[in-house]
C-alpha atoms as a PDB file:
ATOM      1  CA  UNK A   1      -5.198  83.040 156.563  1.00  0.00           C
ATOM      2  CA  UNK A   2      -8.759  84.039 157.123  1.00  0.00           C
ATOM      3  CA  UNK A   3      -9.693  88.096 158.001  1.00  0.00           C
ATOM      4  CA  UNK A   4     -12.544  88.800 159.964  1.00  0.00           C
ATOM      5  CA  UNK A   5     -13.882  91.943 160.120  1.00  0.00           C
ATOM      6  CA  UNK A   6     -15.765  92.454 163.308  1.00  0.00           C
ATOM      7  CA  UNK A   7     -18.494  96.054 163.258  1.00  0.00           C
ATOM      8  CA  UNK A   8     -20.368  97.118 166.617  1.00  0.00           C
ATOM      9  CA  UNK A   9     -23.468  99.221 166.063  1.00  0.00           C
ATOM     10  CA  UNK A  10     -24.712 100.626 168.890  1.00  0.00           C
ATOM     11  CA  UNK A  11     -28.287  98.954 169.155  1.00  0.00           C
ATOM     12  CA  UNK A  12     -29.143 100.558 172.600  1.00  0.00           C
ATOM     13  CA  UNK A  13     -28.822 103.927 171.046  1.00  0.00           C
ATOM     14  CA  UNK A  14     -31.800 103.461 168.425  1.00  0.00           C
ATOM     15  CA  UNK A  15     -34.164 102.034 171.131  1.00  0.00           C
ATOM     16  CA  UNK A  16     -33.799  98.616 170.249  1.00  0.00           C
ATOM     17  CA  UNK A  17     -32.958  96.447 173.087  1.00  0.00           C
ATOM     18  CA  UNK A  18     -32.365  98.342 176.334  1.00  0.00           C
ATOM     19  CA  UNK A  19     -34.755 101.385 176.052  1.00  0.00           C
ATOM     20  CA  UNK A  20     -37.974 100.661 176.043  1.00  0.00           C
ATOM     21  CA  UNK A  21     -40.702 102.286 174.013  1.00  0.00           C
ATOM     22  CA  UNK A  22     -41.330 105.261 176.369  1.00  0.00           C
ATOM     23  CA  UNK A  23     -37.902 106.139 175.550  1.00  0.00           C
ATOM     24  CA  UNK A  24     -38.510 105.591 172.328  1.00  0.00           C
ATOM     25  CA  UNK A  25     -41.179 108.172 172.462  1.00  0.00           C
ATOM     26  CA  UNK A  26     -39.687 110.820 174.354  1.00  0.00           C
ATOM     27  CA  UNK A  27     -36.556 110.428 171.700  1.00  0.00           C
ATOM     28  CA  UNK A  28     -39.249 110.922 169.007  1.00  0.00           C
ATOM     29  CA  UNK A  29     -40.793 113.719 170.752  1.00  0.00           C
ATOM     30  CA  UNK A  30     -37.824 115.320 171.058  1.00  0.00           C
ATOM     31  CA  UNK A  31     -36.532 115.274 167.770  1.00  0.00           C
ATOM     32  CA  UNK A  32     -40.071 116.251 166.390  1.00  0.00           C
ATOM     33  CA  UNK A  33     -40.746 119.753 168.797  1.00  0.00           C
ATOM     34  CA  UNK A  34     -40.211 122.991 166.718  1.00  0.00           C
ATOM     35  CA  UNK A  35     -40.662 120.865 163.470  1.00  0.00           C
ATOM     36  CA  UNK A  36     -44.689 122.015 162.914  1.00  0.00           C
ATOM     37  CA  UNK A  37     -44.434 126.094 162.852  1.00  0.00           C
ATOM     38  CA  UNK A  38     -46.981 126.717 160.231  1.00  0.00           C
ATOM     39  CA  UNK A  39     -50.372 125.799 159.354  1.00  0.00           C
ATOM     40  CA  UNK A  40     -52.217 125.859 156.724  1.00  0.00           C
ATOM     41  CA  UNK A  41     -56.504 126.345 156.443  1.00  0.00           C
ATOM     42  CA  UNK A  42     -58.044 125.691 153.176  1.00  0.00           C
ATOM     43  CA  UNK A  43     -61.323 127.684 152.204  1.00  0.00           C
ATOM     44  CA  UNK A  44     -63.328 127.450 149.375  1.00  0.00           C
ATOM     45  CA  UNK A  45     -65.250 130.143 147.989  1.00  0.00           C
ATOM     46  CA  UNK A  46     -68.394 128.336 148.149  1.00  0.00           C
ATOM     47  CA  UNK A  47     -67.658 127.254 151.833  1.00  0.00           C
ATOM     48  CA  UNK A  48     -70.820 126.799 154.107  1.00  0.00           C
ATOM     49  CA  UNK A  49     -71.530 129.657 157.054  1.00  0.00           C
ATOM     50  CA  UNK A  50     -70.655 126.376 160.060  1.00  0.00           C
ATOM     51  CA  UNK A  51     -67.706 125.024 158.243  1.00  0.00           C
ATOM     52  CA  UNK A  52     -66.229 128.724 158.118  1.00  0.00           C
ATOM     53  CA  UNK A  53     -66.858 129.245 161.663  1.00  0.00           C
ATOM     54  CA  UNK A  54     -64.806 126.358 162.831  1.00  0.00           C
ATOM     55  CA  UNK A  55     -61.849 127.543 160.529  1.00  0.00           C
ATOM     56  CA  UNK A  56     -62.179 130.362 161.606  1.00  0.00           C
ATOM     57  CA  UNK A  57     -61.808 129.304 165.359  1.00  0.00           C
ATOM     58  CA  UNK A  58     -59.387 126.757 164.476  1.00  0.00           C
ATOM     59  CA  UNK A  59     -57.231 129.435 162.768  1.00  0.00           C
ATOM     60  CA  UNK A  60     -57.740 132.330 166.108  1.00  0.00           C
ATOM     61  CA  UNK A  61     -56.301 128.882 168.427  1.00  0.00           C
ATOM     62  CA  UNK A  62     -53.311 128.547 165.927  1.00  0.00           C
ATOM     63  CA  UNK A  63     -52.201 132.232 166.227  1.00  0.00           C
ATOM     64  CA  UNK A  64     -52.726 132.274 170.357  1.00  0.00           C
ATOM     65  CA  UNK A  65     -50.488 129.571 170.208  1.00  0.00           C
ATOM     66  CA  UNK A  66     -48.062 131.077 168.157  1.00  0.00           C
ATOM     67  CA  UNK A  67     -47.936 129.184 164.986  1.00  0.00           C
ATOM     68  CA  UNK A  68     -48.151 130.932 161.603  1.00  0.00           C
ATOM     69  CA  UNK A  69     -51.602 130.191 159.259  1.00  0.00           C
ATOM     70  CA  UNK A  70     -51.225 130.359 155.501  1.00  0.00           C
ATOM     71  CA  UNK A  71     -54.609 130.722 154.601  1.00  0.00           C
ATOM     72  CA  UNK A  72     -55.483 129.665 150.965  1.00  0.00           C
ATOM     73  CA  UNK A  73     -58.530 129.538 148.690  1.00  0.00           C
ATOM     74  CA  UNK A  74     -58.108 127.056 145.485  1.00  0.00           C
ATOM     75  CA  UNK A  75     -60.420 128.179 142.929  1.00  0.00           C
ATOM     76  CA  UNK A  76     -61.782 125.184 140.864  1.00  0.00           C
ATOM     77  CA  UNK A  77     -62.740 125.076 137.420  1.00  0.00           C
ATOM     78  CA  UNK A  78     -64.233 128.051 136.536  1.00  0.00           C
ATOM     79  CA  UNK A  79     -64.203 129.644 139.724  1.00  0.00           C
ATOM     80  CA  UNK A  80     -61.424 131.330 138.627  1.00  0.00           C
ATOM     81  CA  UNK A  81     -63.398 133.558 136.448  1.00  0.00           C
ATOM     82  CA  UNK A  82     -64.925 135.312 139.920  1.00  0.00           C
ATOM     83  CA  UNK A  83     -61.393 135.952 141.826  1.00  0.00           C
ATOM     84  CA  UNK A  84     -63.421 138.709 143.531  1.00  0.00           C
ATOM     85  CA  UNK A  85     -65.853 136.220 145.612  1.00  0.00           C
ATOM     86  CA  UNK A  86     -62.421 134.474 147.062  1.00  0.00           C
ATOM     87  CA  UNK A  87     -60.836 138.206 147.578  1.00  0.00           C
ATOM     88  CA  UNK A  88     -63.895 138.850 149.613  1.00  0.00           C
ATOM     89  CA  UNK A  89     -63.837 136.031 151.525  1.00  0.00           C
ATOM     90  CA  UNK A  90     -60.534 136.340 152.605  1.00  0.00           C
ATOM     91  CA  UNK A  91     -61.159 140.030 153.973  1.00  0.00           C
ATOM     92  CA  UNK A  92     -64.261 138.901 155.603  1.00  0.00           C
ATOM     93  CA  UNK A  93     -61.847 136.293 157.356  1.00  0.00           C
ATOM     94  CA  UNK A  94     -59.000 138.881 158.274  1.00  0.00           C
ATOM     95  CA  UNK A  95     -61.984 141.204 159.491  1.00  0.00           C
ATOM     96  CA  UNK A  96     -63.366 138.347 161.966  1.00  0.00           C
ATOM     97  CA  UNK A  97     -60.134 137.632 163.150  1.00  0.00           C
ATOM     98  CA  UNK A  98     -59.164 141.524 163.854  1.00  0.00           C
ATOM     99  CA  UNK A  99     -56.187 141.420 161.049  1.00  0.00           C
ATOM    100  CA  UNK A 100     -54.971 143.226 158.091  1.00  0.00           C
ATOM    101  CA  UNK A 101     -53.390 141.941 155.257  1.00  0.00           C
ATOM    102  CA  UNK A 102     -52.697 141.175 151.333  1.00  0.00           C
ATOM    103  CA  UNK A 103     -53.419 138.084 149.781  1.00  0.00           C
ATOM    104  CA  UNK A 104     -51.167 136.717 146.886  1.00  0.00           C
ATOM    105  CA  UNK A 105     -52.706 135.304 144.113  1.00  0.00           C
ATOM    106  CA  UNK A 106     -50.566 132.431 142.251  1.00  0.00           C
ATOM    107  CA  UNK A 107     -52.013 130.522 139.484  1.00  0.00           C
ATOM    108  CA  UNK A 108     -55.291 128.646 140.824  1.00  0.00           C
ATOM    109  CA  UNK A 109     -54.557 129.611 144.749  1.00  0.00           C
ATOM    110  CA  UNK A 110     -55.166 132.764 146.878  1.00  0.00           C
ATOM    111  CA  UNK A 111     -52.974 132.946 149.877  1.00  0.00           C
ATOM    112  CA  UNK A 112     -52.405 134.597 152.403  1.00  0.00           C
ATOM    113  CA  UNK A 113     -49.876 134.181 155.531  1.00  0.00           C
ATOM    114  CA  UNK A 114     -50.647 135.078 159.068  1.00  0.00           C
ATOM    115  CA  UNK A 115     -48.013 135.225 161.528  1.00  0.00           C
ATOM    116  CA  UNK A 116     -48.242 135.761 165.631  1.00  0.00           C
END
């Protein structure tokens, strides 16, 4: 006597056979909204006057939209030795954007979170 174990997976449920790939998509897209609620912007203390502008502006779109930014500085090598150049830098940020806050210094990175 032989036993035959039969299993049915449901293929048309993983958008294999019957859905096609815009259903696919819209599947992904739905399991991915809500998923990206906070952004991070790297600095540098040594950043350039352009490159600062545009984080600055990408930083103002991420609040409008309602996303948190955790803004950090790393502070490389001996950078570390002149915390108060990345200290400044971050205040000079929170001043352009109209905010207030306290960053947290934690080992080699200065952060700070802005929320909506």
């Amino acid at each position: 006597m032989v036993f035959v174990a039969v299993v049915y997976v449901d293929i048309a449920r993983m958008g294999k056979i019957s859905d096609g790939p815009l259903v696919v998509k819209q599947i992904k897209k739905e399991n991915s909204i809500g998923k990206q609620k906070q952004k991070e912007v790297k600095l540098s203390v040594d950043i350039g006057e352009n490159d600062y502008i545009i984080k600055r502006k990408q930083t103002q779109k991420f609040l409008e939209k309602g996303i948190n930014v955790r803004i950090s500085i790393q502070y490389k090598g001996r950078e570390i030795l002149h915390k108060n150049l990345g200290i400044e830098l971050l205040d000079r940020f929170l001043k352009d954007l109209g905010r207030i806050g306290v960053p947290i210094l934690k080992g080699r990175t200065l952060a700070i979170l802005l929320t909506k």
